[in-house]
Protein backbone atom coordinates (compact mmCIF):
# COMPACT_ATOMS: atom_id res chain seq x y z
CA UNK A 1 -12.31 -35.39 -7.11
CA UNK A 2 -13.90 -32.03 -6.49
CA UNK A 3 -17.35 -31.51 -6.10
CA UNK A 4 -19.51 -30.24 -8.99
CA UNK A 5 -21.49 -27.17 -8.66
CA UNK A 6 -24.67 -26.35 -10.89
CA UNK A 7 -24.93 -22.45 -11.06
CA UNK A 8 -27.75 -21.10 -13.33
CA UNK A 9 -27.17 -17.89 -15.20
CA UNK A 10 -23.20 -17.85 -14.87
CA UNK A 11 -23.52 -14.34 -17.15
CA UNK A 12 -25.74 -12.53 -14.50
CA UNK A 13 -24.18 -10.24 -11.75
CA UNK A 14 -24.76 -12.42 -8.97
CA UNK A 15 -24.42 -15.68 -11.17
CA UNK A 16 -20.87 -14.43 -12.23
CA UNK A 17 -19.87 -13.96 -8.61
CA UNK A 18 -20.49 -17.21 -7.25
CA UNK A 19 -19.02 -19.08 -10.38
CA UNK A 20 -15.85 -16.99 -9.48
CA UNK A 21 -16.03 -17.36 -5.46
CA UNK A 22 -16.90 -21.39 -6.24
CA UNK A 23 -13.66 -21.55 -8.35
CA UNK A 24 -12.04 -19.69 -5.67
CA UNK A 25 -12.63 -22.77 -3.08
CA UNK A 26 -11.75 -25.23 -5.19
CA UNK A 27 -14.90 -26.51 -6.54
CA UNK A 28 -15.67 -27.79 -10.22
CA UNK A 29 -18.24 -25.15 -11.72
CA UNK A 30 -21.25 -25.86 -14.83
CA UNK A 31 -22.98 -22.64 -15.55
CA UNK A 32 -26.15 -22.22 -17.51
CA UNK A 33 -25.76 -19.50 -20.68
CA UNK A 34 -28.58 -19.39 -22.83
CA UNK A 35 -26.22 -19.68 -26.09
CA UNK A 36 -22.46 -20.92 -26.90
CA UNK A 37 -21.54 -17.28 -27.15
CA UNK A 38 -21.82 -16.20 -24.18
CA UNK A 39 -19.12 -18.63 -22.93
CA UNK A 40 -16.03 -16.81 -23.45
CA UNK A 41 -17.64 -13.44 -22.02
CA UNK A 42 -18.03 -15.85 -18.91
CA UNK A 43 -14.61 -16.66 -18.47
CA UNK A 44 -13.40 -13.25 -19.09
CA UNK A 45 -15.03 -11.90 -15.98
CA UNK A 46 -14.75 -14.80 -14.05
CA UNK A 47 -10.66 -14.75 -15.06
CA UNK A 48 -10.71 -11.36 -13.24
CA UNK A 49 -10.87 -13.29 -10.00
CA UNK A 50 -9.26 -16.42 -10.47
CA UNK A 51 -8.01 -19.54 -12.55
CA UNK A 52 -10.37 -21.80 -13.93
CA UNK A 53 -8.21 -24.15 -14.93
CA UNK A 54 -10.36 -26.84 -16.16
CA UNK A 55 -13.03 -26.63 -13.59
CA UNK A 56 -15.50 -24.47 -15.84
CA UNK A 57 -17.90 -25.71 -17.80
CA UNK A 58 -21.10 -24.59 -19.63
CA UNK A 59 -24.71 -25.75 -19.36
CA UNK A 60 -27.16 -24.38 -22.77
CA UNK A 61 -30.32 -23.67 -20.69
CA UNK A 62 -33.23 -21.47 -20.91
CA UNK A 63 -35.32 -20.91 -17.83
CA UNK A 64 -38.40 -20.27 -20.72
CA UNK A 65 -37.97 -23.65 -22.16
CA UNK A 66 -37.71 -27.07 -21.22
CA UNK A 67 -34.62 -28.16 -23.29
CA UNK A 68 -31.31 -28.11 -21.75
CA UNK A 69 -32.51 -28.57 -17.42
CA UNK A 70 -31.70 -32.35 -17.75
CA UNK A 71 -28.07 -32.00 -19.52
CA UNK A 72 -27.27 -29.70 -17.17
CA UNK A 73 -27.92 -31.07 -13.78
CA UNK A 74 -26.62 -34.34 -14.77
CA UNK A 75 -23.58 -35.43 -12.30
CA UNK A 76 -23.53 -31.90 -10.01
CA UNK A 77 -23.59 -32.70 -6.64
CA UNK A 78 -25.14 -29.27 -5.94
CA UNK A 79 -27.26 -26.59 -8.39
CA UNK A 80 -27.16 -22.96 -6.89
CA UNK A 81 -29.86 -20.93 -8.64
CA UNK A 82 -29.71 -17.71 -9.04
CA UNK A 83 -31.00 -16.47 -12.52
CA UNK A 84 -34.28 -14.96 -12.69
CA UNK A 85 -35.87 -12.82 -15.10
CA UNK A 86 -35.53 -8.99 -13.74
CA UNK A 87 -38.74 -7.18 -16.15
CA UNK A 88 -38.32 -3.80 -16.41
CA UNK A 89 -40.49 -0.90 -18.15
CA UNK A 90 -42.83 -2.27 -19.88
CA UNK A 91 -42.58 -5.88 -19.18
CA UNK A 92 -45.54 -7.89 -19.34
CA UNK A 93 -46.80 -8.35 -15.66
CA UNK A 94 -48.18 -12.10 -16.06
CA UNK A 95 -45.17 -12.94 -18.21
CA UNK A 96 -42.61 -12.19 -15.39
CA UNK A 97 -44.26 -14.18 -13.19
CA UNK A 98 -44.64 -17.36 -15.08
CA UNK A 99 -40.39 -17.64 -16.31
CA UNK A 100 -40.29 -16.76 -12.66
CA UNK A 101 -41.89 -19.29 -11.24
CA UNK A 102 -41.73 -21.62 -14.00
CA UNK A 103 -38.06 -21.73 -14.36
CA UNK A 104 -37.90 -22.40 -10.91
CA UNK A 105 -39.87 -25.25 -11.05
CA UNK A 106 -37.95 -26.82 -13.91
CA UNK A 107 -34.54 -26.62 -12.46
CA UNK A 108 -35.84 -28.37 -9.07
CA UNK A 109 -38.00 -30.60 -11.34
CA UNK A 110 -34.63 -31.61 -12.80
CA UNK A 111 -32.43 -31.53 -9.92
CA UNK A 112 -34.68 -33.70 -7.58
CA UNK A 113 -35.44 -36.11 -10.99
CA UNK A 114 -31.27 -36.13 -11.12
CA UNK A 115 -30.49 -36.65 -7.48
CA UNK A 116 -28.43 -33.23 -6.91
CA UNK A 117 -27.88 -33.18 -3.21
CA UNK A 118 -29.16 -29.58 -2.52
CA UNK A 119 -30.79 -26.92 -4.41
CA UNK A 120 -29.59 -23.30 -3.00
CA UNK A 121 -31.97 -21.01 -4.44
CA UNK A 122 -31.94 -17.20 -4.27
CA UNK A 123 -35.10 -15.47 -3.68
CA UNK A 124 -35.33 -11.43 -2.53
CA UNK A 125 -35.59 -10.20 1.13
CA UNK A 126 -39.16 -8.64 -0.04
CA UNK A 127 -40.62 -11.99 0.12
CA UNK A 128 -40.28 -11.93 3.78
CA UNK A 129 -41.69 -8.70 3.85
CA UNK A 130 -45.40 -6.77 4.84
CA UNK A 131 -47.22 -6.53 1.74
CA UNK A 132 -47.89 -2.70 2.95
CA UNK A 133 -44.42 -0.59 3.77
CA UNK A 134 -46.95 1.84 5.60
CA UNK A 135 -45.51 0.24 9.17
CA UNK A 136 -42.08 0.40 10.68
CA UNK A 137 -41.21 -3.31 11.43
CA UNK A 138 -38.78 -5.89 11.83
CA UNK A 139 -39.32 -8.94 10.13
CA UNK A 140 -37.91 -12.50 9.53
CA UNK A 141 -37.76 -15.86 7.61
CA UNK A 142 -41.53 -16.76 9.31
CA UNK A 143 -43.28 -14.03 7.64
CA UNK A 144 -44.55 -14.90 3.47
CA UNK A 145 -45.70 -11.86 1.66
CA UNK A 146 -48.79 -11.84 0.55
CA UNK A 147 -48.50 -12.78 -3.33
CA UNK A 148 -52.48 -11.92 -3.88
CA UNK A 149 -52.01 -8.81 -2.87
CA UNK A 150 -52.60 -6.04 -5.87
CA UNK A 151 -50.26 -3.73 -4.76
CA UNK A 152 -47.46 -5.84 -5.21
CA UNK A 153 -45.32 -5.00 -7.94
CA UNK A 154 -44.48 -7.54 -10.49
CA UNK A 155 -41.09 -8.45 -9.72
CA UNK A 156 -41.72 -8.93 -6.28
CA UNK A 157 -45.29 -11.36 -7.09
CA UNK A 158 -42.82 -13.05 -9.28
CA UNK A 159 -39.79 -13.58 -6.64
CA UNK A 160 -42.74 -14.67 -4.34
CA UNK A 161 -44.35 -16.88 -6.21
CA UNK A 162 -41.76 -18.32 -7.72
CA UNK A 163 -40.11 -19.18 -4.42
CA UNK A 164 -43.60 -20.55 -3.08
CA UNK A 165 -43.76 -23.05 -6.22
CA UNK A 166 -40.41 -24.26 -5.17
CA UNK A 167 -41.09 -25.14 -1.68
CA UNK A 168 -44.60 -26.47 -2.57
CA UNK A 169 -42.93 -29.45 -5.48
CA UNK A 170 -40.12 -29.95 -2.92
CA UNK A 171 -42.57 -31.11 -0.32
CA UNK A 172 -43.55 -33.53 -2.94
CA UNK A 173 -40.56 -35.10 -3.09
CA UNK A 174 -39.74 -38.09 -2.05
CA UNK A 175 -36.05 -37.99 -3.20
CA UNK A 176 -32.33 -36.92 -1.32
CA UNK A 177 -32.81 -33.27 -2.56
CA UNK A 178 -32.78 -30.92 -0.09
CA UNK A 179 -33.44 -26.91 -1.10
CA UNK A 180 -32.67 -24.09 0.79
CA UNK A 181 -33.35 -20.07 -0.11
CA UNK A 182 -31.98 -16.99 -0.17
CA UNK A 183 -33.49 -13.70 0.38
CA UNK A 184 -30.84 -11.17 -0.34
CA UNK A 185 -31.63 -7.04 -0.05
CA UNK A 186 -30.40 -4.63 -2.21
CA UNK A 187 -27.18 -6.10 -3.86
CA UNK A 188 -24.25 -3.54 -4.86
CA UNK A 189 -20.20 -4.31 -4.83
CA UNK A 190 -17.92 -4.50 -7.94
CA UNK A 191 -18.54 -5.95 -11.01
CA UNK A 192 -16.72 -8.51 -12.75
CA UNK A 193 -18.01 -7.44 -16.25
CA UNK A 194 -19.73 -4.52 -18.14
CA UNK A 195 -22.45 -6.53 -20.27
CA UNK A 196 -24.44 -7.64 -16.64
CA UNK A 197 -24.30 -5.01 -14.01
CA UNK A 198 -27.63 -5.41 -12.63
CA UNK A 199 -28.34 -3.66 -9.47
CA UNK A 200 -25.32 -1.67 -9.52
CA UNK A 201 -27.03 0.45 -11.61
CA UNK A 202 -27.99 2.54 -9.62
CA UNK A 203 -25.23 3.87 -8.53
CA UNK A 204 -24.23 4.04 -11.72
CA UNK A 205 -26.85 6.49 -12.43
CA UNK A 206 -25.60 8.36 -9.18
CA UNK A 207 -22.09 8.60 -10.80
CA UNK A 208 -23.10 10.07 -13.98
CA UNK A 209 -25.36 12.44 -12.63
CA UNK A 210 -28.41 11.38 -14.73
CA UNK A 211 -29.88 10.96 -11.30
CA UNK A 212 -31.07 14.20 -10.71
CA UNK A 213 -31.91 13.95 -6.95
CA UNK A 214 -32.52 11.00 -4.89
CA UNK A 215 -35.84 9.92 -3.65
CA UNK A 216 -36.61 9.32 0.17
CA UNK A 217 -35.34 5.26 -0.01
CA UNK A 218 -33.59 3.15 2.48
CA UNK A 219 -31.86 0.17 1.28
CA UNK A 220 -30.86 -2.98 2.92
CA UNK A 221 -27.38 -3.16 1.46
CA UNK A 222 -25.67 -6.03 0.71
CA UNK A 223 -22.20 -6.73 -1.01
CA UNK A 224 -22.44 -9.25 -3.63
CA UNK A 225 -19.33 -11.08 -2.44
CA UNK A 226 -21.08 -11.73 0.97
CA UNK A 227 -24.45 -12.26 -1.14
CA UNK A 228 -21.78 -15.34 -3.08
CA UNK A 229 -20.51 -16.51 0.56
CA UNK A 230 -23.71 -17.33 1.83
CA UNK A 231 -25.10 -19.17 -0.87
CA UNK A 232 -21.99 -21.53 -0.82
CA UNK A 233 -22.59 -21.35 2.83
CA UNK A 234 -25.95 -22.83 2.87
CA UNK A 235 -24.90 -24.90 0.18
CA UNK A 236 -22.90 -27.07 2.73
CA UNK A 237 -24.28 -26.60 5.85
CA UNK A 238 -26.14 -29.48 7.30
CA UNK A 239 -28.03 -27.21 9.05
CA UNK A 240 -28.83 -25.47 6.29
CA UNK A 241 -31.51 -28.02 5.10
CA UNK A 242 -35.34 -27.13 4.48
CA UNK A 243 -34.06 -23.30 5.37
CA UNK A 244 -34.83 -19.87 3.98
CA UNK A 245 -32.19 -17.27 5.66
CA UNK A 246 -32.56 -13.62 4.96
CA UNK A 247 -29.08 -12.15 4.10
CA UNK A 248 -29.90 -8.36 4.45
CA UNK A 249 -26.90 -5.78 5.45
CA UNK A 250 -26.83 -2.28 7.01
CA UNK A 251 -29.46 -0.15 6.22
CA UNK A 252 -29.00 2.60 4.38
CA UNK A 253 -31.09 5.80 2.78
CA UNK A 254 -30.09 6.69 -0.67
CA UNK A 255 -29.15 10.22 0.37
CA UNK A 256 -26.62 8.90 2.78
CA UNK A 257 -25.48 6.74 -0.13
CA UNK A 258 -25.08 10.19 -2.30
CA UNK A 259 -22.85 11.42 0.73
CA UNK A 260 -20.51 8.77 0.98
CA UNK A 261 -20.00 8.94 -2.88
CA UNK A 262 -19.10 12.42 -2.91
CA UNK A 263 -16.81 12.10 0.24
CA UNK A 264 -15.30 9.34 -0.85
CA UNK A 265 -14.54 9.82 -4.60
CA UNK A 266 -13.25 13.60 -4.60
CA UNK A 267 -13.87 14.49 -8.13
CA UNK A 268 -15.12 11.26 -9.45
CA UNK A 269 -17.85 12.18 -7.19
CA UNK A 270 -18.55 15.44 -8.38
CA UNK A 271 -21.98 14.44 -10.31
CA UNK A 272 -23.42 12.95 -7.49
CA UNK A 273 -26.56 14.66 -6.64
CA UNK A 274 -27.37 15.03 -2.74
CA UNK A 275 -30.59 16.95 -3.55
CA UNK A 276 -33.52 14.64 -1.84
CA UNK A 277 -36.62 14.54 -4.49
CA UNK A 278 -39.65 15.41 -2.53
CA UNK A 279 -41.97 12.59 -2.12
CA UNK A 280 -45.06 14.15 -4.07
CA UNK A 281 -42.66 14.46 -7.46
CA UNK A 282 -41.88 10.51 -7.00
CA UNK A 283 -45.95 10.21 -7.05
CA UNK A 284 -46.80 12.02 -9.41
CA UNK A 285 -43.72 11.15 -12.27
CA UNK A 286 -45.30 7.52 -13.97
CA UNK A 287 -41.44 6.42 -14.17
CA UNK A 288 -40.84 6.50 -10.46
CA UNK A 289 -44.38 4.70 -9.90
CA UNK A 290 -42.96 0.79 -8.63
CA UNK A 291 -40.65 2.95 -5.85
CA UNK A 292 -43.16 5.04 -4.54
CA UNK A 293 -45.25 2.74 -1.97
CA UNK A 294 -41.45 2.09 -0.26
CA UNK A 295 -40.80 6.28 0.23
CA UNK A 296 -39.81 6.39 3.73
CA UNK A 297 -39.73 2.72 4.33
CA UNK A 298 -38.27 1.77 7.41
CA UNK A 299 -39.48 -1.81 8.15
CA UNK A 300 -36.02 -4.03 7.84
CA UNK A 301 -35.54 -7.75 8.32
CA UNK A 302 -33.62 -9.27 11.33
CA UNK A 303 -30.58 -11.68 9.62
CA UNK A 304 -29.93 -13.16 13.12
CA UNK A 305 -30.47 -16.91 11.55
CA UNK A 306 -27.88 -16.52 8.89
CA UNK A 307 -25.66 -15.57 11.64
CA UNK A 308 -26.11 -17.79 14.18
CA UNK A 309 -26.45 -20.69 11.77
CA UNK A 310 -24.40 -20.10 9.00
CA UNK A 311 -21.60 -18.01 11.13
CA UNK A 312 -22.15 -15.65 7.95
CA UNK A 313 -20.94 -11.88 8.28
CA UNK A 314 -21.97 -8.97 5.97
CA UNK A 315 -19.72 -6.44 5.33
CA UNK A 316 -20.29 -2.34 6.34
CA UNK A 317 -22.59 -1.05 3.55
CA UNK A 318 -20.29 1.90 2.77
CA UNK A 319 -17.41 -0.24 1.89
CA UNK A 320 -19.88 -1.97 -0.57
CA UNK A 321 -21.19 1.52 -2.23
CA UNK A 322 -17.88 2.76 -2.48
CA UNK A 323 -16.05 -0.44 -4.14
CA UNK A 324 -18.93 -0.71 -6.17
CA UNK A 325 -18.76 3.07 -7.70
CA UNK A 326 -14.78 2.37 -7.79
CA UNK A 327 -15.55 -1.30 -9.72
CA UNK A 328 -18.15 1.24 -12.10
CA UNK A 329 -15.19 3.64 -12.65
CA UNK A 330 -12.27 1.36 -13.34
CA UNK A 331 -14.76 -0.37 -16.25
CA UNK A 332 -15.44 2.65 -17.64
CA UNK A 333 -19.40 2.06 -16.92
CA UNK A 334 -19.44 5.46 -14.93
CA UNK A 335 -16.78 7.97 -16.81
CA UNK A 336 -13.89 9.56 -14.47
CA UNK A 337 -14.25 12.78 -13.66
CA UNK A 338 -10.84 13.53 -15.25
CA UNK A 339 -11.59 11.72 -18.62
CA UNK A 340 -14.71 13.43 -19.37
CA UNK A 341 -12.70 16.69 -19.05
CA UNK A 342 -10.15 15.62 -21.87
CA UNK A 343 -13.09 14.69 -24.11
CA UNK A 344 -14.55 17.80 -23.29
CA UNK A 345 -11.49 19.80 -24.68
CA UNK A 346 -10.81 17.67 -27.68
């Protein structure tokens, strides 16, 4: 009988992935949607990859509310959670952090009450980061950012903190549950569907050319295939066990990403800007605001425990821009080059 996997927010980016790479290896899957119609959008993507069979199931949970946590933990041998609330413009500060941290705390809460064998939960890279980018640095899996500090922005108190209240109830436990985390970088590579594309739009933006310019950013890269790997990696590792492991990949400025784009796609490529915003227009435009502190950020994280421990291999973060743009294209989420001139004409 196949083991059964717990993965909250099966209709998110990442979610969708490692439903699909779970499948993959044979593994029975439950996935959290917040609402019976979002089931069949689920499969769709997830059929892009592979078979389900009878191995998928579906989970109605909210990480808001308490309803649902219990039902959907009940027989998995493992919960991987992923889904966390993103924000955006606009989004109330205090509120991000509480369904952060809250709705991590409920689906531990219910997966120590229920006996799940490990908790895999994914956190952000920036968690293990200086509070200031001001210094050039290397950091790893020992270093907590500073969640009091008030230049934090929002998302990243709320990855923080949310992580924090995770570790803090599992040391309570008395239980068999075991958690590990996650603390991915900046996550690009195809898409599976059109209605979640999360990070990977920003290189959507890129392809469309309502990116102007791109600001003075470097990115830790990461491919959210790999990103899927090592979460099922850590799932099974006895190693793994009371871990965090930092799953980073090449670093990369966003101008060099604009490059590879317009080598790389010929004319699909052709609205890529390579123009690098000067740093006093990010300051001083209120939209760009949340970026600006990282402008010229070179501090990166050393992944040299995921490797060693988890054997666990990123792949080049080119090959992850590019198949992500090509994965943007093929859905019709960036338009090619070619179709936009036949629309033009008609």
């Amino acid at each position: 009988m196949p083991e059964t996997v717990l993965v909250t927010g099966g209709t998110g980016y990442v979610g969708g992935w490692c439903v699909a790479e779970l499948l993959r290896r044979g593994y029975r899957v439950r996935t959290t949607v917040r609402g019976h119609g979002k089931e069949q959008a689920v499969r769709d993507a997830v059929g892009t990859q592979v078979d389900a069979q009878d191995r998928l199931e579906f989970a109605i949970a909210d990480l808001t509310a308490d309803e649902g946590w219990d039902a959907a933990v009940s027989g998995a041998d493992f919960v991987l959670h992923v889904a966390s609330p993103m924000g955006g413009e606009g989004a109330d500060p205090a509120a991000l952090v509480a369904a952060a941290r809250d709705g991590a705390l409920r689906v531990v809460r219910a997966a120590a009450e229920a006996g799940v064998r490990r908790v895999v939960m994914t956190s952000a890279a920036n968690t293990a980061s200086p509070s200031s980018y001001t210094e050039d640095s290397v950091t790893d899996e020992t270093l907590w950012t500073d969640p009091e500090d008030p230049t934090l922005i929002p998302y990243r108190r709320s990855k923080t903190l949310a992580e924090l209240a995770a570790w803090d109830y599992m040391a309570t436990c008395d239980g068999p549950t075991e958690l590990t985390t996650i603390l991915p970088g900046a996550v690009f590579g195809p898409i599976l569907a059109t209605g979640t594309i999360g990070s990977t739009g920003i290189i959507q933006q890129m392809l469309t050319g309502t990116m102007p310019g791109v600001p003075r950013i470097g990115l830790e890269i990461l491919d959210v295939r790999d990103l899927a790997d090592i979460h099922i990696r850590a799932m099974t590792s006895p190693k793994a066990a009371g871990e965090r492991f930092l799953a980073t990949g090449e670093f990369a400025w966003m101008l060099d990403m604009a490059h590879a784009l317009r080598e790389d796609l010929g004319e699909d490529g052709e609205r890529v800007s390579t123009e690098e915003i000067p740093d006093d227009v990010v300051r001083a435009d209120p939209a760009m605001s949340e970026i600006a502190p990282a402008l010229g950020r070179r501090n990166r994280h050393n992944t040299a425990k995921a490797h060693t421990v988890l054997d666990w291999q990123p792949r080049p973060a080119r090959e992850s821009v590019i198949d992500c743009a090509r994965s943007l294209l093929s859905h019709g989420v960036a338009q090619r080059r070619q179709e936009a001139r036949d629309r033009s004409v008609q």
